[in-house]
Each structure stands twice: as structure tokens, then as C-alpha cells.
Protein backbone atom coordinates (compact mmCIF):
# COMPACT_ATOMS: atom_id res chain seq x y z
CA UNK A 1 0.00 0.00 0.00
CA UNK A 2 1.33 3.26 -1.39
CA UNK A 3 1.72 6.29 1.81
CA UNK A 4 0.10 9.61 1.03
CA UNK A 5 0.76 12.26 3.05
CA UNK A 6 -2.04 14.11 4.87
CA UNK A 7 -3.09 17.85 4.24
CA UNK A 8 -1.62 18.07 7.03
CA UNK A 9 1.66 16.85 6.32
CA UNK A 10 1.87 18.37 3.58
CA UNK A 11 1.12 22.13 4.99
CA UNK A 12 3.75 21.42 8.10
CA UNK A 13 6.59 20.42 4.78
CA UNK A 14 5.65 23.88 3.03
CA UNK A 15 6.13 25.89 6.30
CA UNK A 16 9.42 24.03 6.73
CA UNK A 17 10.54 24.56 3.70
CA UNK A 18 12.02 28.17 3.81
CA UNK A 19 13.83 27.25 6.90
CA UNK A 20 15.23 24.38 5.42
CA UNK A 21 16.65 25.81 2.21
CA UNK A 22 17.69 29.15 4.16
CA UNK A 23 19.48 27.07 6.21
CA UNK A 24 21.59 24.24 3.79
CA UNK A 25 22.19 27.67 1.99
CA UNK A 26 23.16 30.13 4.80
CA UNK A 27 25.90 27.32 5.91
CA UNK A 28 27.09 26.69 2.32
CA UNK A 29 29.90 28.72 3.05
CA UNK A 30 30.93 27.73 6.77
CA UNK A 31 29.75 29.08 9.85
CA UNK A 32 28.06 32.13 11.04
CA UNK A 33 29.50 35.65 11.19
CA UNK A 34 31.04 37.05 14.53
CA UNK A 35 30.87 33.40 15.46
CA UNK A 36 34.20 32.47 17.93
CA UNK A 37 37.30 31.38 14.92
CA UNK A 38 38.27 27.77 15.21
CA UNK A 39 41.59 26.47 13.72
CA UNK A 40 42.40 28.03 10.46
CA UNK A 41 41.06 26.30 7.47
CA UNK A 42 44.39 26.62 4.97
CA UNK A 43 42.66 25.81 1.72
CA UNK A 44 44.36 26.81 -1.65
CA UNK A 45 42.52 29.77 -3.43
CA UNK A 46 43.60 31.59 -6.49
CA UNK A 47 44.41 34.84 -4.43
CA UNK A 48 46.41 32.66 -1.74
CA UNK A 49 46.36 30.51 1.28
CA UNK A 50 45.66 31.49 5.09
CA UNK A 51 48.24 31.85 7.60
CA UNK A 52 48.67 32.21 10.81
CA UNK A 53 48.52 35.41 13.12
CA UNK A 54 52.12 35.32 14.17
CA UNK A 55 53.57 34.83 10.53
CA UNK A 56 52.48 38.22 8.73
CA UNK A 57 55.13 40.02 8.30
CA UNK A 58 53.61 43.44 8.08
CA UNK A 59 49.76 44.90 8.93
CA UNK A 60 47.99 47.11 6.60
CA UNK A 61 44.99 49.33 8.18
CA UNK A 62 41.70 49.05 5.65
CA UNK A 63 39.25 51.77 6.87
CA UNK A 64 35.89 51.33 6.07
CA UNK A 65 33.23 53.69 6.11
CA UNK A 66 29.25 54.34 5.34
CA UNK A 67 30.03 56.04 2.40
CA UNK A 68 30.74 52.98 0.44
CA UNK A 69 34.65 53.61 0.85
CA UNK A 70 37.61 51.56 1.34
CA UNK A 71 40.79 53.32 2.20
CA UNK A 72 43.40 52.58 0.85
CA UNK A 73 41.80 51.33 -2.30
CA UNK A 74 44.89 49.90 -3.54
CA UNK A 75 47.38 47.48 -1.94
CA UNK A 76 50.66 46.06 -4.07
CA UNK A 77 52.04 42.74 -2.45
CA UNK A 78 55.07 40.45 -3.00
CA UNK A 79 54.75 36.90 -4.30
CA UNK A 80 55.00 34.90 -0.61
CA UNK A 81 54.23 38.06 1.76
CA UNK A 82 52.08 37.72 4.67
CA UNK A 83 49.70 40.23 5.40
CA UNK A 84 47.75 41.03 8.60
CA UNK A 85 44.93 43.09 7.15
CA UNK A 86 42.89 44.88 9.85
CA UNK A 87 39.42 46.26 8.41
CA UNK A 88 38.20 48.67 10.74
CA UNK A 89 34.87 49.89 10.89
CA UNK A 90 34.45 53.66 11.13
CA UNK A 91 30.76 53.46 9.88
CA UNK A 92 27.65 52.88 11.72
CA UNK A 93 26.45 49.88 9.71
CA UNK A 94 27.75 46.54 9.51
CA UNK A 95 30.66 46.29 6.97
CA UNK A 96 33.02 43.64 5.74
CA UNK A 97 35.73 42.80 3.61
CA UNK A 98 36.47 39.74 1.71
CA UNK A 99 39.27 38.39 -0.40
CA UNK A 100 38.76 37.08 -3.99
CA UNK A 101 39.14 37.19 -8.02
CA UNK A 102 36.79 39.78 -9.33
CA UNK A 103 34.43 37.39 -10.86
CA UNK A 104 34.20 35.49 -7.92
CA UNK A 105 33.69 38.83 -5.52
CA UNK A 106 30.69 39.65 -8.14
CA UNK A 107 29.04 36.11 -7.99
CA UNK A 108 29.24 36.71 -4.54
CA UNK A 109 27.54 39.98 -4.21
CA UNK A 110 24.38 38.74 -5.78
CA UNK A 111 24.13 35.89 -4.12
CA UNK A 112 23.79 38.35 -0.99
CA UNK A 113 21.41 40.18 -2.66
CA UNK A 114 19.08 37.36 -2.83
CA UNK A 115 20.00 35.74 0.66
CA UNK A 116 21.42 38.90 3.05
CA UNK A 117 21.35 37.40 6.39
CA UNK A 118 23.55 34.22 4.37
CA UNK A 119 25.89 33.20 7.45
CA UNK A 120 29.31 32.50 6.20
CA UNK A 121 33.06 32.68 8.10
CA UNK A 122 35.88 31.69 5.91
CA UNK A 123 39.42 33.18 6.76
CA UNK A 124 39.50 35.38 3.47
CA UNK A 125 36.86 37.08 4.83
CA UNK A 126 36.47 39.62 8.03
CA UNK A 127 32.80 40.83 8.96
CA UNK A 128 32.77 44.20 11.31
CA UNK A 129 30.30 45.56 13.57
CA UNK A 130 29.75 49.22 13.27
CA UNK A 131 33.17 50.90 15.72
CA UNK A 132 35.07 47.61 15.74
CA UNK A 133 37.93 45.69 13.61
CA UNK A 134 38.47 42.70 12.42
CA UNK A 135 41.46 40.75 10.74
CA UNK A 136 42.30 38.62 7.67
CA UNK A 137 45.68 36.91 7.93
CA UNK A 138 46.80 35.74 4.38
CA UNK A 139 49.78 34.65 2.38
CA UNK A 140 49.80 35.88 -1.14
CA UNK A 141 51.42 33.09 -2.28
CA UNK A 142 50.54 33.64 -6.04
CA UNK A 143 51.14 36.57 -8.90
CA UNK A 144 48.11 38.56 -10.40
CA UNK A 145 45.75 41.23 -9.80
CA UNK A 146 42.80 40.40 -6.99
CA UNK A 147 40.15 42.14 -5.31
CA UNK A 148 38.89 43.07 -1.75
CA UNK A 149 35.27 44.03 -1.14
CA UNK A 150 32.52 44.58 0.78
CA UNK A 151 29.53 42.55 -0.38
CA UNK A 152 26.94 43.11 1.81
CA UNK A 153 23.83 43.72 -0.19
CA UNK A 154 24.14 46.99 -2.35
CA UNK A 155 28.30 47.80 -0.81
CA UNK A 156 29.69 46.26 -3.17
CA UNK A 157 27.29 47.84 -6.12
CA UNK A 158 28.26 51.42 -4.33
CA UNK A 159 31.94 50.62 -5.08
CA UNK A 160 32.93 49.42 -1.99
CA UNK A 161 35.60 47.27 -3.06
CA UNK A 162 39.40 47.46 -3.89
CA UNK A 163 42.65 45.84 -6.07
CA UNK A 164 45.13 43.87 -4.66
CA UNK A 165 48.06 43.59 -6.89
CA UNK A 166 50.40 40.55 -6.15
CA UNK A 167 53.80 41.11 -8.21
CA UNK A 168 55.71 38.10 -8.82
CA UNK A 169 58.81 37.32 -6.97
CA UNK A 170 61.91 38.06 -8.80
């Protein structure tokens, strides 16, 4: 004998539903922002590989502000440096920056457009409370141009976002 759901059922799966997709997608990219930092995940990317707090070898100071600004704008890097970037938070929204190719920083963006309270925490990434700071440790361990952004919905569309050039070693 074949089961059929009740009307029942069935209403109680549509109301759970949302909450299910919200959440397989708000944890599709690790856990929640602010959220206590376990061990660092050191997973190959394009734009490098995370490190560890003691080994940057010098800290550049990203302000961010509700203007839709990122200052400096620009950063040049050597092939293998270590970089302790500090986004600070001179705004009075929530801000962040993350780490990536431009096509990636764009895909990105609108997928916080469609899902902006998506709860992610990778170590490329650094999400800041309005008056606070945050840090991205990384090893640029690769040549090209990258970006840094802010993509919470409609930042990133303002221009908040910057280049990262990496030259290679020589």
C-alpha cells in the first residue's frame, strides 16, 4: 500500500521549507559571522592561502566607512608576503571585507542580494560591527591582480571594493 501524506503533512513540509533551504544555503559557506574562529582552514585559493597570526610580516589598516569607501583602495604585495589586514569599521552599519578574483567577488555579491542574512566565516573574509575591527591573515602566495570588497547587499554595487596587486617574486 502506497503512503500519502495528509493535508496536514503536507502544509507542516511547506512551512518548513524556507527554513530548510535558508538554512543548507546560509551554511554553504561555513559558519556564522562574529561566530568564535576555530583552527584556520588553509585551503588553496587563487588569491592565496591562510596563515597564521604570528607569521604576517607586516599589517595594513583598511578603513571602512558608510560612504561605500575603502581606504586605501589599492594594496601592491610580494609573491609569498604575509599580510595582517585589519578592516576597521568607522561606519555605523555593519561592513566587511572579503578576499577574492573579481568574478568570484561579483558572484558573490548577488548571491547576498538574494539571501542577506547568508551566514558565512571563511578566513579570506572579516565581517565588522559598526566601531570595531576585524582581521584577515593571508599569504599571497601567487602573482596577479585580486580584489577586496565589501559585499553586503548593495556595498559592493556602491563601489565598496578594492585591487590587490600581487607582483611576482623576482
Amino acid at each position: 500500500m502506497k503512503h500519502t501524506p495528509s493535508r496536514r503533512q503536507f502544509q507542516l513540509s511547506l512551512l518548513a521549507l524556507p527554513w530548510a533551504l535558508g538554512s543548507t544555503l546560509a551554511h554553504a559557506h561555513g559558519e556564522a559571522h562574529g561566530k568564535p574562529a576555530g583552527p584556520v582552514v588553509k585551503e588553496q585559493k587563487p588569491w592565496g592561502i591562510a596563515a597564521e597570526p604570528r607569521q604576517a610580516q607586516r599589517t595594513v589598516q583598511i578603513l571602512m566607512t558608510d560612504d561605500m569607501k575603502l581606504s586605501p583602495s589599492h594594496l601592491n604585495v610580494r609573491e609569498g608576503e604575509t599580510l595582517r589586514l585589519r578592516a576597521v569599521n568607522k561606519g555605523k552599519v555593519m561592513h566587511e571585507i572579503v578576499i577574492g578574483t573579481s568574478a568570484e567577488l561579483a558572484e558573490h555579491a548577488e548571491m547576498m542580494k538574494k539571501f542577506p542574512n547568508m551566514e558565512h566565516e571563511e578566513p579570506y573574509m572579516a565581517h565588522v560591527p559598526p566601531g570595531k575591527q576585524g582581521d584577515i591573515v593571508w599569504t599571497f602566495n601567487r602573482p596577479g591582480d585580486f580584489e577586496f570588497a565589501c559585499l553586503i547587499a548593495g556595498h559592493f554595487e556602491a563601489g565598496m571594493r578594492g585591487t590587490i596587486r600581487v607582483a611576482p617574486k623576482t
